[in-house]
PDB file of N, CA and C in Angstrom:
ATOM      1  N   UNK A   1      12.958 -22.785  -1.972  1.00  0.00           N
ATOM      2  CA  UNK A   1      12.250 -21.682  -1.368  1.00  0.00           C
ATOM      3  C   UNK A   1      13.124 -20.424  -1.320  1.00  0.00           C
ATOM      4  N   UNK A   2      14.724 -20.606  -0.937  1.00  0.00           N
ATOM      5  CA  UNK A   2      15.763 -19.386  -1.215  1.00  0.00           C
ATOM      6  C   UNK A   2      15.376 -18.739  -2.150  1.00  0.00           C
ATOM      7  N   UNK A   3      15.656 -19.946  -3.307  1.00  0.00           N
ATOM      8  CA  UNK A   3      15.188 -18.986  -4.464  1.00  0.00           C
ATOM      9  C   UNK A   3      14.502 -18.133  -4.990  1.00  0.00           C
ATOM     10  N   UNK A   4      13.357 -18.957  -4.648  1.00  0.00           N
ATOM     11  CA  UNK A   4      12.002 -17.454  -5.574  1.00  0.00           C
ATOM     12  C   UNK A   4      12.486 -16.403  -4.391  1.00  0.00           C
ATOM     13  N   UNK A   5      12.755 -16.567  -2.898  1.00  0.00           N
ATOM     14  CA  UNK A   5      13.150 -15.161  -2.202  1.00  0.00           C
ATOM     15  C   UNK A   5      14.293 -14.370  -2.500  1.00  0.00           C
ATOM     16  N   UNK A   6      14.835 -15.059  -3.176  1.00  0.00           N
ATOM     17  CA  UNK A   6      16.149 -14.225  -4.060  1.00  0.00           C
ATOM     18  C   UNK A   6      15.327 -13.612  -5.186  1.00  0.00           C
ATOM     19  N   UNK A   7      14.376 -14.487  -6.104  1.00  0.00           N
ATOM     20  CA  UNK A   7      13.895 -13.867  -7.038  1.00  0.00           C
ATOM     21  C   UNK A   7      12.865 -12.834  -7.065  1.00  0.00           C
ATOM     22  N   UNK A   8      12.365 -12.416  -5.926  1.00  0.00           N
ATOM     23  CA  UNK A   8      11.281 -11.489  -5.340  1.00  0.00           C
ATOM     24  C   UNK A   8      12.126 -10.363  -4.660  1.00  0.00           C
ATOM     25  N   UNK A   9      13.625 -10.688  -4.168  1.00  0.00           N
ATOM     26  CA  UNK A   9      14.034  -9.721  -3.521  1.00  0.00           C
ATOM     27  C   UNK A   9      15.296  -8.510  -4.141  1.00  0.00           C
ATOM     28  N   UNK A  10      15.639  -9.399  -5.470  1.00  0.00           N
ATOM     29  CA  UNK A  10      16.133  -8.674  -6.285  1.00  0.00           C
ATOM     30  C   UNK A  10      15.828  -7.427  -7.110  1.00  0.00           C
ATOM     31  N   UNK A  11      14.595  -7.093  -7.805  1.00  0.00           N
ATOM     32  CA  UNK A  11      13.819  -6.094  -8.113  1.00  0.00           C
ATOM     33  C   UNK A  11      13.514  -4.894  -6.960  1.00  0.00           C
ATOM     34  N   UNK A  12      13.212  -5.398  -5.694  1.00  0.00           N
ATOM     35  CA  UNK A  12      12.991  -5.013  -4.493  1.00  0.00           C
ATOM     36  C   UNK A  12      14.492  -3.283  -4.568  1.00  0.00           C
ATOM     37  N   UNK A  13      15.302  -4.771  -3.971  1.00  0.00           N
ATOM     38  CA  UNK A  13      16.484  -4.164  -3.995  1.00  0.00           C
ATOM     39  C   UNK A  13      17.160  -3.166  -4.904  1.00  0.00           C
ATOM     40  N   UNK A  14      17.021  -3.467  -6.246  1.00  0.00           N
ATOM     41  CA  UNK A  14      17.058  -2.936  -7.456  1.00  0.00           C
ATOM     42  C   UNK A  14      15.965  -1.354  -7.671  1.00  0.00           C
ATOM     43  N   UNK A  15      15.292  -1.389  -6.882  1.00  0.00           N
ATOM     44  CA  UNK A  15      14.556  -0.216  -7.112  1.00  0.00           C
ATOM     45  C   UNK A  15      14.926   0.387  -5.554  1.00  0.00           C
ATOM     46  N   UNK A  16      15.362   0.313  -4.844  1.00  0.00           N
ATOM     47  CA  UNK A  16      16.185   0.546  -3.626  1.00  0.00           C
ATOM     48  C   UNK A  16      16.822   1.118  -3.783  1.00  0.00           C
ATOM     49  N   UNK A  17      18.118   0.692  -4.434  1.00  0.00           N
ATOM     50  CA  UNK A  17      19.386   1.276  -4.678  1.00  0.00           C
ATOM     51  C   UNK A  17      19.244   1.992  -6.090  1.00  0.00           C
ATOM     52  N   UNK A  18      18.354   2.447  -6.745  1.00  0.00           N
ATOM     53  CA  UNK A  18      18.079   3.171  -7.647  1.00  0.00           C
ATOM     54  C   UNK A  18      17.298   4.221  -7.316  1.00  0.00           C
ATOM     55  N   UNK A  19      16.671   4.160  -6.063  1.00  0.00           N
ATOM     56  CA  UNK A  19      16.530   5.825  -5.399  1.00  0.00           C
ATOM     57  C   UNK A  19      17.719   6.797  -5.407  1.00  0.00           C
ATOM     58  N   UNK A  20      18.718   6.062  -5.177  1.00  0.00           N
ATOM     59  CA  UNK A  20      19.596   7.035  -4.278  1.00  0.00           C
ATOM     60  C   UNK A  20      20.764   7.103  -5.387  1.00  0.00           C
ATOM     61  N   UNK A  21      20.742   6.735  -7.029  1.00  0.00           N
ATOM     62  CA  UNK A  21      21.177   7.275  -7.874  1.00  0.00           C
ATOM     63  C   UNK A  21      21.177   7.812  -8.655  1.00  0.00           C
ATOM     64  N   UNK A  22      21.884   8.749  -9.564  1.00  0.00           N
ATOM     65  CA  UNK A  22      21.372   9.719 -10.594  1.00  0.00           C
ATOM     66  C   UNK A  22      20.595   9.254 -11.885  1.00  0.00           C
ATOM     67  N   UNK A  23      19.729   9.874 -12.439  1.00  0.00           N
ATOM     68  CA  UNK A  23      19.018   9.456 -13.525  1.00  0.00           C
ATOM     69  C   UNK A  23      19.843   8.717 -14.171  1.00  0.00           C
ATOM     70  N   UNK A  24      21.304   9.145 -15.041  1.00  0.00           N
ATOM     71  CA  UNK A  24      21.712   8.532 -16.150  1.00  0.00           C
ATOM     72  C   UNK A  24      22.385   6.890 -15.523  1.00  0.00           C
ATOM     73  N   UNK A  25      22.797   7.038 -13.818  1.00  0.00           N
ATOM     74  CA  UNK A  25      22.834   5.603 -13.597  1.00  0.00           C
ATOM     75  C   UNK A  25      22.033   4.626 -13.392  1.00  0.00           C
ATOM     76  N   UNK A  26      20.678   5.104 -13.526  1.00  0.00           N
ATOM     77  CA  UNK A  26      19.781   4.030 -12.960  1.00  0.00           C
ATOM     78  C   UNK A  26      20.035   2.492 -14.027  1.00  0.00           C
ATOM     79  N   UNK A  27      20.255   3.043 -15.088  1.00  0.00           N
ATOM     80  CA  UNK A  27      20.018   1.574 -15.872  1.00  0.00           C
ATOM     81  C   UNK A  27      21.549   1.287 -16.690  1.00  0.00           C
ATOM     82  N   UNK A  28      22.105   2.186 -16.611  1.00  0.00           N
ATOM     83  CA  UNK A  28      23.805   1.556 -16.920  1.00  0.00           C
ATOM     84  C   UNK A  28      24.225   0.370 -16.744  1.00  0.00           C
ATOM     85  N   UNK A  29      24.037   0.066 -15.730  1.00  0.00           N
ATOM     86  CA  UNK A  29      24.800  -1.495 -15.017  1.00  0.00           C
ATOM     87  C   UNK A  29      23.631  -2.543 -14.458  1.00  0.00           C
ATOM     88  N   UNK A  30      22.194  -2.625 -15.215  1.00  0.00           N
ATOM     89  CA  UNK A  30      21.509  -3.485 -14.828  1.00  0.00           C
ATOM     90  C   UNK A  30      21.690  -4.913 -16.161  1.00  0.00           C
ATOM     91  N   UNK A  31      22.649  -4.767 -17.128  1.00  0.00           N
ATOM     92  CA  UNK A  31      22.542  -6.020 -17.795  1.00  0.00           C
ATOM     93  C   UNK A  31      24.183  -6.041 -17.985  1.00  0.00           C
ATOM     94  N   UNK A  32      24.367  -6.909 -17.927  1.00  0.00           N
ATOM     95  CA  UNK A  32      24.767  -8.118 -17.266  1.00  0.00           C
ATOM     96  C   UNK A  32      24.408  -7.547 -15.579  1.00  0.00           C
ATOM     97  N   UNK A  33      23.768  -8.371 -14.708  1.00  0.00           N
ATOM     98  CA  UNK A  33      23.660  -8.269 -13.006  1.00  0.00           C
ATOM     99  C   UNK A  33      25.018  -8.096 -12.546  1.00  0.00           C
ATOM    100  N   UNK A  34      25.504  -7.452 -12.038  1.00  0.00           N
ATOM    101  CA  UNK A  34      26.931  -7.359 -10.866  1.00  0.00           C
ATOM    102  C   UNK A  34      26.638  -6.629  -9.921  1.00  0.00           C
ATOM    103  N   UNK A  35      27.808  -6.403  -9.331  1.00  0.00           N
ATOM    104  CA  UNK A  35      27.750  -5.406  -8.062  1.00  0.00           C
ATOM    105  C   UNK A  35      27.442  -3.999  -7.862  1.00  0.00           C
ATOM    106  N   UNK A  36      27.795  -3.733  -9.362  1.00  0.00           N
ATOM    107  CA  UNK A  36      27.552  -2.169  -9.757  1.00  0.00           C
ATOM    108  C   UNK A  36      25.386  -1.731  -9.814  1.00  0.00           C
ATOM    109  N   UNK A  37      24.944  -3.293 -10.310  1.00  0.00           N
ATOM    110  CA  UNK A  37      23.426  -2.834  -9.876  1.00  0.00           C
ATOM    111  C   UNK A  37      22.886  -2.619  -8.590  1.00  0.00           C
ATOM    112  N   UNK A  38      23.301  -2.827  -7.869  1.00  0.00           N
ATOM    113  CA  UNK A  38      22.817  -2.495  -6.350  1.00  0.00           C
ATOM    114  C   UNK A  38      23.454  -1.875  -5.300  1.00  0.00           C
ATOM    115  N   UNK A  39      24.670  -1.474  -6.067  1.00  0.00           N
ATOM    116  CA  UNK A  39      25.349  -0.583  -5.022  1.00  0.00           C
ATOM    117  C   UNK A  39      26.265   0.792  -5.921  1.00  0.00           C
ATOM    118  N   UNK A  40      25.510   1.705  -5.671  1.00  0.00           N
ATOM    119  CA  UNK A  40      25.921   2.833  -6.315  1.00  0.00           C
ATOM    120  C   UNK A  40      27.239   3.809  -6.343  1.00  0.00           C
ATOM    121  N   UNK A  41      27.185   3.810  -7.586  1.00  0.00           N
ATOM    122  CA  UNK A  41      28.994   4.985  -7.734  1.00  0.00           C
ATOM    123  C   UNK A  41      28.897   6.018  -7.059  1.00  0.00           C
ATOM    124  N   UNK A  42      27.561   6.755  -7.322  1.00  0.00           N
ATOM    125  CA  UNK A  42      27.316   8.157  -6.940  1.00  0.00           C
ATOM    126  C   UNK A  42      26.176   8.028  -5.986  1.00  0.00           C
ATOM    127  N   UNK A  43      26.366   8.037  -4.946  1.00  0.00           N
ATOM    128  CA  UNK A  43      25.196   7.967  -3.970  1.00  0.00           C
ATOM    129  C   UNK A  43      24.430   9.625  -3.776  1.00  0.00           C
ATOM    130  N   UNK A  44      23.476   9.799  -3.656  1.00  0.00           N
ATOM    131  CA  UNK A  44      22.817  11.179  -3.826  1.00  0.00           C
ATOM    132  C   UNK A  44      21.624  11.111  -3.374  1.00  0.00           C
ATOM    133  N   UNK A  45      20.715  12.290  -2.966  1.00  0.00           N
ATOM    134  CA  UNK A  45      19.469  11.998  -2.169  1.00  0.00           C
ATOM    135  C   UNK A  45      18.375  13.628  -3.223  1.00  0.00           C
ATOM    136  N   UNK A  46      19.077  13.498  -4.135  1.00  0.00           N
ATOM    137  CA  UNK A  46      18.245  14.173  -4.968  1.00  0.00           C
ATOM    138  C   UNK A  46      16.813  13.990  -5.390  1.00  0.00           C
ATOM    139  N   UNK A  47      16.652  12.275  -5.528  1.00  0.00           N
ATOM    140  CA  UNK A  47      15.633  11.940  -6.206  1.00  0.00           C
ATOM    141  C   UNK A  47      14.478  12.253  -4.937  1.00  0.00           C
ATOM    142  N   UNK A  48      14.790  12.138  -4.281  1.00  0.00           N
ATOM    143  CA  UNK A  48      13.971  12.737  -2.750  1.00  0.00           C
ATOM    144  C   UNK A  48      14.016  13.850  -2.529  1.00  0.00           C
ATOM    145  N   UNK A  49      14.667  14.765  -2.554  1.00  0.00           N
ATOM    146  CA  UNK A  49      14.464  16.135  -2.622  1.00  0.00           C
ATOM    147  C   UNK A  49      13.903  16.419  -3.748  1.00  0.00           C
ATOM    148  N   UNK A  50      13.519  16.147  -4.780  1.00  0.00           N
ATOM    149  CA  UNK A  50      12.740  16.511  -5.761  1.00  0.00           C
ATOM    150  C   UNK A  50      11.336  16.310  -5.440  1.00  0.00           C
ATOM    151  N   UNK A  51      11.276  15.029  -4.955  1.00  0.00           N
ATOM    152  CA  UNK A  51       9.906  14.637  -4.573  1.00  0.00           C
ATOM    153  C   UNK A  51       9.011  15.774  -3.661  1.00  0.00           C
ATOM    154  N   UNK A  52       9.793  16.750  -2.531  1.00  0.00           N
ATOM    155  CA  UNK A  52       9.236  17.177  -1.828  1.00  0.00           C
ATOM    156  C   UNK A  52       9.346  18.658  -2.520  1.00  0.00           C
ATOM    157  N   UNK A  53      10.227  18.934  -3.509  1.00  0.00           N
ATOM    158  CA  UNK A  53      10.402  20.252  -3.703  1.00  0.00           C
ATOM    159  C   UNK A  53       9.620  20.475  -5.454  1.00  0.00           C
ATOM    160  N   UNK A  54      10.087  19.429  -5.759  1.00  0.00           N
ATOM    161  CA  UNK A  54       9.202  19.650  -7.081  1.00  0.00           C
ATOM    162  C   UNK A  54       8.145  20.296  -6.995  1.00  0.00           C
ATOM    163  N   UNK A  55       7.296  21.249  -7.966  1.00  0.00           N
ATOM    164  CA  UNK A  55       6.009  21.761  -8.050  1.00  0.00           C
ATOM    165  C   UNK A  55       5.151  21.239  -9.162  1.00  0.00           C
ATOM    166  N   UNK A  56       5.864  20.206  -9.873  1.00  0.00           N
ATOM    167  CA  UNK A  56       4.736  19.452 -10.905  1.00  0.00           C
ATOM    168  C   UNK A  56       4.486  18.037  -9.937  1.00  0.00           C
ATOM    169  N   UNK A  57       4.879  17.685  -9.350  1.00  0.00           N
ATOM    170  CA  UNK A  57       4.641  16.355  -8.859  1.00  0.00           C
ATOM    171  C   UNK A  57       3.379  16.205  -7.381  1.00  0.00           C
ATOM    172  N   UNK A  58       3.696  17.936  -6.566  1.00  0.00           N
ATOM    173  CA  UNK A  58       2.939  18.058  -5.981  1.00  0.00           C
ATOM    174  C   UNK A  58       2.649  16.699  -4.645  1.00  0.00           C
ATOM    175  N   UNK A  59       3.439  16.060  -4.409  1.00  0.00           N
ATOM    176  CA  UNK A  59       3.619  15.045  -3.343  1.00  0.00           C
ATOM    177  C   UNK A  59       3.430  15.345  -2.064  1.00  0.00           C
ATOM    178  N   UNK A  60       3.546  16.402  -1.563  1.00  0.00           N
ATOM    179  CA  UNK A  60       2.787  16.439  -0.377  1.00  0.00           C
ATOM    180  C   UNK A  60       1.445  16.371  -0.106  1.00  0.00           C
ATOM    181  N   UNK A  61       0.499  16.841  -1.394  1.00  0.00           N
ATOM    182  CA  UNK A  61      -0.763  17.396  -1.296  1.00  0.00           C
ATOM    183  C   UNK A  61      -1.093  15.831  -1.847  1.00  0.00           C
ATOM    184  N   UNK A  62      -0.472  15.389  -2.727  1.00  0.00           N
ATOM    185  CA  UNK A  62      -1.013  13.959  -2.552  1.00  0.00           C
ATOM    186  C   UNK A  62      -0.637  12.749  -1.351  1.00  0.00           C
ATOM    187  N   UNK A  63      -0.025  12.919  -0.080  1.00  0.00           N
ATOM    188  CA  UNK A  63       0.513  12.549   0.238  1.00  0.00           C
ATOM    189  C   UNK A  63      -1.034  12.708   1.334  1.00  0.00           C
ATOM    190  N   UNK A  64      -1.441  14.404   1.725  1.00  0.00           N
ATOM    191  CA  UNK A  64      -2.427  14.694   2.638  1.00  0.00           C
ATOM    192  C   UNK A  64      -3.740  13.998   2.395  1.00  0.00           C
ATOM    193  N   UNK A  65      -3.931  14.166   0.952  1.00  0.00           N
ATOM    194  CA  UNK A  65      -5.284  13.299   0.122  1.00  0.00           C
ATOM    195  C   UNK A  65      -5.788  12.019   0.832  1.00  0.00           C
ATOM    196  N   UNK A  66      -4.127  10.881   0.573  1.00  0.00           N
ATOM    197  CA  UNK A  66      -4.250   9.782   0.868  1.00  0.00           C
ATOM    198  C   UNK A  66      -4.217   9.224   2.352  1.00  0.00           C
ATOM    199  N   UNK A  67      -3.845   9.921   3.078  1.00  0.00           N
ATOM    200  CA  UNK A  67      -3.865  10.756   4.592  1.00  0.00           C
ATOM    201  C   UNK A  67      -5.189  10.274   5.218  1.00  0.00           C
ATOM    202  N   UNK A  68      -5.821  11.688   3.948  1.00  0.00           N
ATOM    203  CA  UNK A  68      -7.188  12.121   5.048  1.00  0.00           C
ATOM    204  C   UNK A  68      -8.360  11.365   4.221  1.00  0.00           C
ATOM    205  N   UNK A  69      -8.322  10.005   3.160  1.00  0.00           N
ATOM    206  CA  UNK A  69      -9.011   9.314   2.864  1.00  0.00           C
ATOM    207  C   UNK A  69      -8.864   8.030   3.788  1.00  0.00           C
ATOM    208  N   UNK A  70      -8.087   7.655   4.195  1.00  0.00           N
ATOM    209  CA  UNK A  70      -7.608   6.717   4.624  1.00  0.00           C
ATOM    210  C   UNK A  70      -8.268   6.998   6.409  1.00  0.00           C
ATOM    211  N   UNK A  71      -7.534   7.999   7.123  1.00  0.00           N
ATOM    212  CA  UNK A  71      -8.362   7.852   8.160  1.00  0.00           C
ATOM    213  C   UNK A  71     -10.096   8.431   8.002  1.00  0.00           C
ATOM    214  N   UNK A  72     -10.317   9.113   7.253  1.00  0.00           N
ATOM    215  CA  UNK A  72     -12.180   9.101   7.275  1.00  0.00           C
ATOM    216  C   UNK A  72     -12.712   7.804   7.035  1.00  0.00           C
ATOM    217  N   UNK A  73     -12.186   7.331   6.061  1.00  0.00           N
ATOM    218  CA  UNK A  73     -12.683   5.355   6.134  1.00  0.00           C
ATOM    219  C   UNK A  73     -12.511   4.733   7.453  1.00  0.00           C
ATOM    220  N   UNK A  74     -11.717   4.717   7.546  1.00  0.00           N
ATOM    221  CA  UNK A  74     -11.316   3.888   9.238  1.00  0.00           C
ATOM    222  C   UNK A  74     -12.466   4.685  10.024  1.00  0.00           C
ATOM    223  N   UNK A  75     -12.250   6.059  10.256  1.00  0.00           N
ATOM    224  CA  UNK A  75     -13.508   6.157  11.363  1.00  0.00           C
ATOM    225  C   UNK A  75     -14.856   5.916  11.363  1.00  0.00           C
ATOM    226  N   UNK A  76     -15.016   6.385  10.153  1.00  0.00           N
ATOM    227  CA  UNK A  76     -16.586   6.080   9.516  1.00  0.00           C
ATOM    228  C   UNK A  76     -16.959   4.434   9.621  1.00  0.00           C
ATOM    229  N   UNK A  77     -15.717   3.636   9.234  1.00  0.00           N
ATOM    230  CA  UNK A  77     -16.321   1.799   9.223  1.00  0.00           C
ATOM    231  C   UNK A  77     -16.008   1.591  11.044  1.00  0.00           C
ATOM    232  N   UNK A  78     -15.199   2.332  11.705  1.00  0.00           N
ATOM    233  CA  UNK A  78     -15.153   2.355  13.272  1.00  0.00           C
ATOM    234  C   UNK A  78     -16.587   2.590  13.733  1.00  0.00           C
ATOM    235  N   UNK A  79     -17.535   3.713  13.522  1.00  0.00           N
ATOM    236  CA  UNK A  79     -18.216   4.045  13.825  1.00  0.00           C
ATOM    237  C   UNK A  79     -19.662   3.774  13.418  1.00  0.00           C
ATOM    238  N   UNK A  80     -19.893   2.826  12.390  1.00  0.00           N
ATOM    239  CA  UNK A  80     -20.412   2.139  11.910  1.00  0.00           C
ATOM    240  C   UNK A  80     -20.647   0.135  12.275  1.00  0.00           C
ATOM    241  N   UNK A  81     -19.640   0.121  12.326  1.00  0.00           N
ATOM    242  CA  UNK A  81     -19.308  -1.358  13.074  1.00  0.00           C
ATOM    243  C   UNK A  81     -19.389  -1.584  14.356  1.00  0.00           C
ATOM    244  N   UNK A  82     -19.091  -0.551  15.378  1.00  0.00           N
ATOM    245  CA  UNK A  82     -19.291  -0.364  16.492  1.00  0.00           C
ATOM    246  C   UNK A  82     -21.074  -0.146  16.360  1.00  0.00           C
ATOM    247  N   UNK A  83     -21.664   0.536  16.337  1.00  0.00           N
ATOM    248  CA  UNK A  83     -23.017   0.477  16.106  1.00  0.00           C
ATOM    249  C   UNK A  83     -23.508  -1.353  15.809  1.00  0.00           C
ATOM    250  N   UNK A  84     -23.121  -1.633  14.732  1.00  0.00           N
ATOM    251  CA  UNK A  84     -23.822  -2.632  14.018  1.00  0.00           C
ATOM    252  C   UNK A  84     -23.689  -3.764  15.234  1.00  0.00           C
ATOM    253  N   UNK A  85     -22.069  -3.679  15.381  1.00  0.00           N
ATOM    254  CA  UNK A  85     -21.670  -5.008  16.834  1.00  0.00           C
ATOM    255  C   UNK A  85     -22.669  -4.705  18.065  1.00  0.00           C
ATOM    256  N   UNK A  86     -22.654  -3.498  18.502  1.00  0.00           N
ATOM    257  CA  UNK A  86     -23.477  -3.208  19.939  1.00  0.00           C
ATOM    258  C   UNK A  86     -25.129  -3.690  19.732  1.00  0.00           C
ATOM    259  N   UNK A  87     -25.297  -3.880  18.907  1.00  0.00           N
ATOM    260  CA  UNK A  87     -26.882  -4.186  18.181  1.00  0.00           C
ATOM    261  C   UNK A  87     -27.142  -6.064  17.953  1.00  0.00           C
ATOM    262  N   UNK A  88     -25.902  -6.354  17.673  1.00  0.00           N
ATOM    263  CA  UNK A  88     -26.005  -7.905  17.291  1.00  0.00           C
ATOM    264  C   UNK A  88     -25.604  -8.020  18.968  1.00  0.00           C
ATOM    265  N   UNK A  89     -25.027  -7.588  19.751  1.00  0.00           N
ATOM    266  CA  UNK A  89     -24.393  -7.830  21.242  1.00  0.00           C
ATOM    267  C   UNK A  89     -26.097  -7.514  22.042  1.00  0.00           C
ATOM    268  N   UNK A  90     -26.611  -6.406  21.911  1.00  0.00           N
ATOM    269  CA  UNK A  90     -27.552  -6.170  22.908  1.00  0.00           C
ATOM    270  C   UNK A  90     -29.072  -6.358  22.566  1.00  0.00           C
ATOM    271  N   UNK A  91     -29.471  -6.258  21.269  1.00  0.00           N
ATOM    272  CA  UNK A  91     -30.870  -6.574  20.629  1.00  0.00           C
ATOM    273  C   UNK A  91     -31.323  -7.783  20.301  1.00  0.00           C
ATOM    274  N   UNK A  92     -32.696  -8.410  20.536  1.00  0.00           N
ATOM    275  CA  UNK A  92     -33.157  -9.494  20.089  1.00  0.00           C
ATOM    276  C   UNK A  92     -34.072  -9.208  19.130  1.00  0.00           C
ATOM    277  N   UNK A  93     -33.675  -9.547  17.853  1.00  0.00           N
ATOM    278  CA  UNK A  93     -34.750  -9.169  16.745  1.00  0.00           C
ATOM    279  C   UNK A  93     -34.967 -10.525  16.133  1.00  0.00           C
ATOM    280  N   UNK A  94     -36.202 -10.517  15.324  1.00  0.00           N
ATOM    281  CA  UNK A  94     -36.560 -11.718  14.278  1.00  0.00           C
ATOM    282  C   UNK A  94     -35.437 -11.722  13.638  1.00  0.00           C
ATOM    283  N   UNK A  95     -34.707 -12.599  13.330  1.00  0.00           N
ATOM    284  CA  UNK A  95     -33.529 -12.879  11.759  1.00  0.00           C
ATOM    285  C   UNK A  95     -32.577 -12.509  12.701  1.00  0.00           C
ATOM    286  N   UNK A  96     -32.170 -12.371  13.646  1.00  0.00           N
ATOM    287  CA  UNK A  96     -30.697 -11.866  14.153  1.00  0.00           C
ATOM    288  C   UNK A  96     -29.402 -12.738  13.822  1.00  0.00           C
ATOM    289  N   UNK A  97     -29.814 -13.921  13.647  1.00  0.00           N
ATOM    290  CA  UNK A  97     -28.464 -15.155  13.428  1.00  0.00           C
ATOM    291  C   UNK A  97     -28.417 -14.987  11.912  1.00  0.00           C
ATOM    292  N   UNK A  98     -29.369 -15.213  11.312  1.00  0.00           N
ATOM    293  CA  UNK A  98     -29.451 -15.022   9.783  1.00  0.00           C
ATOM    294  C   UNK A  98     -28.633 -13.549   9.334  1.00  0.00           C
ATOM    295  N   UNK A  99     -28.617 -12.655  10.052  1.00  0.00           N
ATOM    296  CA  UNK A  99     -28.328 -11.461   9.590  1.00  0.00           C
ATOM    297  C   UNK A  99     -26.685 -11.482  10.100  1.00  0.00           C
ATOM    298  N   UNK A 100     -26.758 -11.947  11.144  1.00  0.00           N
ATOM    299  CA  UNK A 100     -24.905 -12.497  12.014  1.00  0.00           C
ATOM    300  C   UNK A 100     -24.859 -12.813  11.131  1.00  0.00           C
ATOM    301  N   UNK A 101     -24.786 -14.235  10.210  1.00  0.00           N
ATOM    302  CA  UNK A 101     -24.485 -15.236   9.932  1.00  0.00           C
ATOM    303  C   UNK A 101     -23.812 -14.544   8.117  1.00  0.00           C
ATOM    304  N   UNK A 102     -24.969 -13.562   7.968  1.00  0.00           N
ATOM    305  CA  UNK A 102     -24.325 -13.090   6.600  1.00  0.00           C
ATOM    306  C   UNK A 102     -23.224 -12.037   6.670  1.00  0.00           C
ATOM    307  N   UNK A 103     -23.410 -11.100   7.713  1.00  0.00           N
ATOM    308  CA  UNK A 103     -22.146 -10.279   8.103  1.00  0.00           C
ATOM    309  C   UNK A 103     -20.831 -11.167   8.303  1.00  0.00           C
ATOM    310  N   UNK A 104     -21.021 -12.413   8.797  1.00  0.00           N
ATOM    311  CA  UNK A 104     -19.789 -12.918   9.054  1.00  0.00           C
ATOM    312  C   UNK A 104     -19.402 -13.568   7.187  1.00  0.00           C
ATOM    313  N   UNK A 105     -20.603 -14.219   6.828  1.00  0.00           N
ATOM    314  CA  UNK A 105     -19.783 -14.811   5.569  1.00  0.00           C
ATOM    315  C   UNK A 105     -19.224 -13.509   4.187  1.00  0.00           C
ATOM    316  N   UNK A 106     -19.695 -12.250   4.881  1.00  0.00           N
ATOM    317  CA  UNK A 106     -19.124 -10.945   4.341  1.00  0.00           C
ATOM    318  C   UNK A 106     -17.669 -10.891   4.377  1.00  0.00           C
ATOM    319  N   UNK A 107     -17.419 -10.925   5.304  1.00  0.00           N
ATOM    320  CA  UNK A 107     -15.984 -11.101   5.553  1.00  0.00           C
ATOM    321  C   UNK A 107     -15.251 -11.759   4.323  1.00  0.00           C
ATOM    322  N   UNK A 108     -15.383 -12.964   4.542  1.00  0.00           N
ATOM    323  CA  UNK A 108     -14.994 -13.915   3.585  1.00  0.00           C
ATOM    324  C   UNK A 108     -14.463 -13.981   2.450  1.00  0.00           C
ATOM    325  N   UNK A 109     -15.499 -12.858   1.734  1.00  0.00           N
ATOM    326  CA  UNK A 109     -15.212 -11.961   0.741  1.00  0.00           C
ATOM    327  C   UNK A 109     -14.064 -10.682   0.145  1.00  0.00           C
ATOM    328  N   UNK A 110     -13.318 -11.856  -0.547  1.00  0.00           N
ATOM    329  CA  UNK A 110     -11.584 -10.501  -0.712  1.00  0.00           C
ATOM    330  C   UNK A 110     -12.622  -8.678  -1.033  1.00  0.00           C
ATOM    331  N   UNK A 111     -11.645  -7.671  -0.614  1.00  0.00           N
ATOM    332  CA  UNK A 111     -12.306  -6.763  -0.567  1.00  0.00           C
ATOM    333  C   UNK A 111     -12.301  -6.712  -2.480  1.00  0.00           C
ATOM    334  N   UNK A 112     -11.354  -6.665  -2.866  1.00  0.00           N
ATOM    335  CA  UNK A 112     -11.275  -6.191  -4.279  1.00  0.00           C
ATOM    336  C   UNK A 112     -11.930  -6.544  -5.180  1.00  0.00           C
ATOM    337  N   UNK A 113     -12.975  -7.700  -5.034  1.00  0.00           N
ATOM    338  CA  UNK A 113     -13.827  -8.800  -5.534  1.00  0.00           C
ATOM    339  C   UNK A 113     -14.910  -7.112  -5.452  1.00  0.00           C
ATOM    340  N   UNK A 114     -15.438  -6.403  -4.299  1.00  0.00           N
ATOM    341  CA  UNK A 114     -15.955  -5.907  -3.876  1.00  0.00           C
ATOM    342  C   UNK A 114     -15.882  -4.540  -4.885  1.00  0.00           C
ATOM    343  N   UNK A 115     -14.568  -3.787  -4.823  1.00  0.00           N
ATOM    344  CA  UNK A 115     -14.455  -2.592  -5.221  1.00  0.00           C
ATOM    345  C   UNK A 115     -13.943  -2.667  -6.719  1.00  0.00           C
ATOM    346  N   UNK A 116     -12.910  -3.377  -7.539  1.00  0.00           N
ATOM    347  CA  UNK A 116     -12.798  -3.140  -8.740  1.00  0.00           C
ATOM    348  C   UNK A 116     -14.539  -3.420  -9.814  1.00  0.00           C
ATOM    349  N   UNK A 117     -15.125  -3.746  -9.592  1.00  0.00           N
ATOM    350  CA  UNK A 117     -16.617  -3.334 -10.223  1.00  0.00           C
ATOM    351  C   UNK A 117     -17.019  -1.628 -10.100  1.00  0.00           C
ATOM    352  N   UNK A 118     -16.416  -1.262  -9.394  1.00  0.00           N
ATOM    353  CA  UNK A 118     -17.174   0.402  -8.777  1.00  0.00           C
ATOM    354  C   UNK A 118     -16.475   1.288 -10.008  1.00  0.00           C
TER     355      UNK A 118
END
């Protein structure tokens, strides 16, 4: 079990400690594996200051995008689910268990099963 967590945590790491070095070191010292792949000659915080200063990469504005998609979903399925629950909680309609019964086996359902078709 160490293992595959060594083998899952190496790449990890490896793209870790390749933030915080210069372009021409990123791949110098990744064959043969040693010490030199994960722990850097030249430590530097460039590749991050580019990210925010660059003007082709534009990372903040994608940064707001994913932001303000992310909470309009949440409120909208908040505000939606809350409805749907207060209705299965307080209404007696024909089909109400039948209609529970499929909302719950909804769940069930991985979302991505759901969205890579769209």
């Amino acid at each position: 079990m160490s293992v595959i967590a060594v083998m899952f945590l190496i790449p990890v790491l490896w793209g870790i400690s390749g933030s915080f070095r210069p372009r021409d070191e990123i791949f110098r010292y990744c064959n043969p594996i040693s010490w030199r792949t994960f722990i850097s000659e030249n430590f530097n915080l460039d590749a991050y200051q580019e990210i925010f200063t660059d003007e082709v990469i534009l990372y903040t504005r994608a940064l707001f995008n994913s932001l303000f998609i992310s909470f309009t979903a949440v409120a909208l399925g908040l505000f939606v689910n809350s409805l749907a629950g207060f209705a299965f909680a307080k209404f007696n309609f024909r089909g109400k268990n039948l209609l529970f019964i499929l909302v719950v086996f909804s769940f069930m359902i991985p979302f991505e099963i759901i969205v890579i078709p769209l």
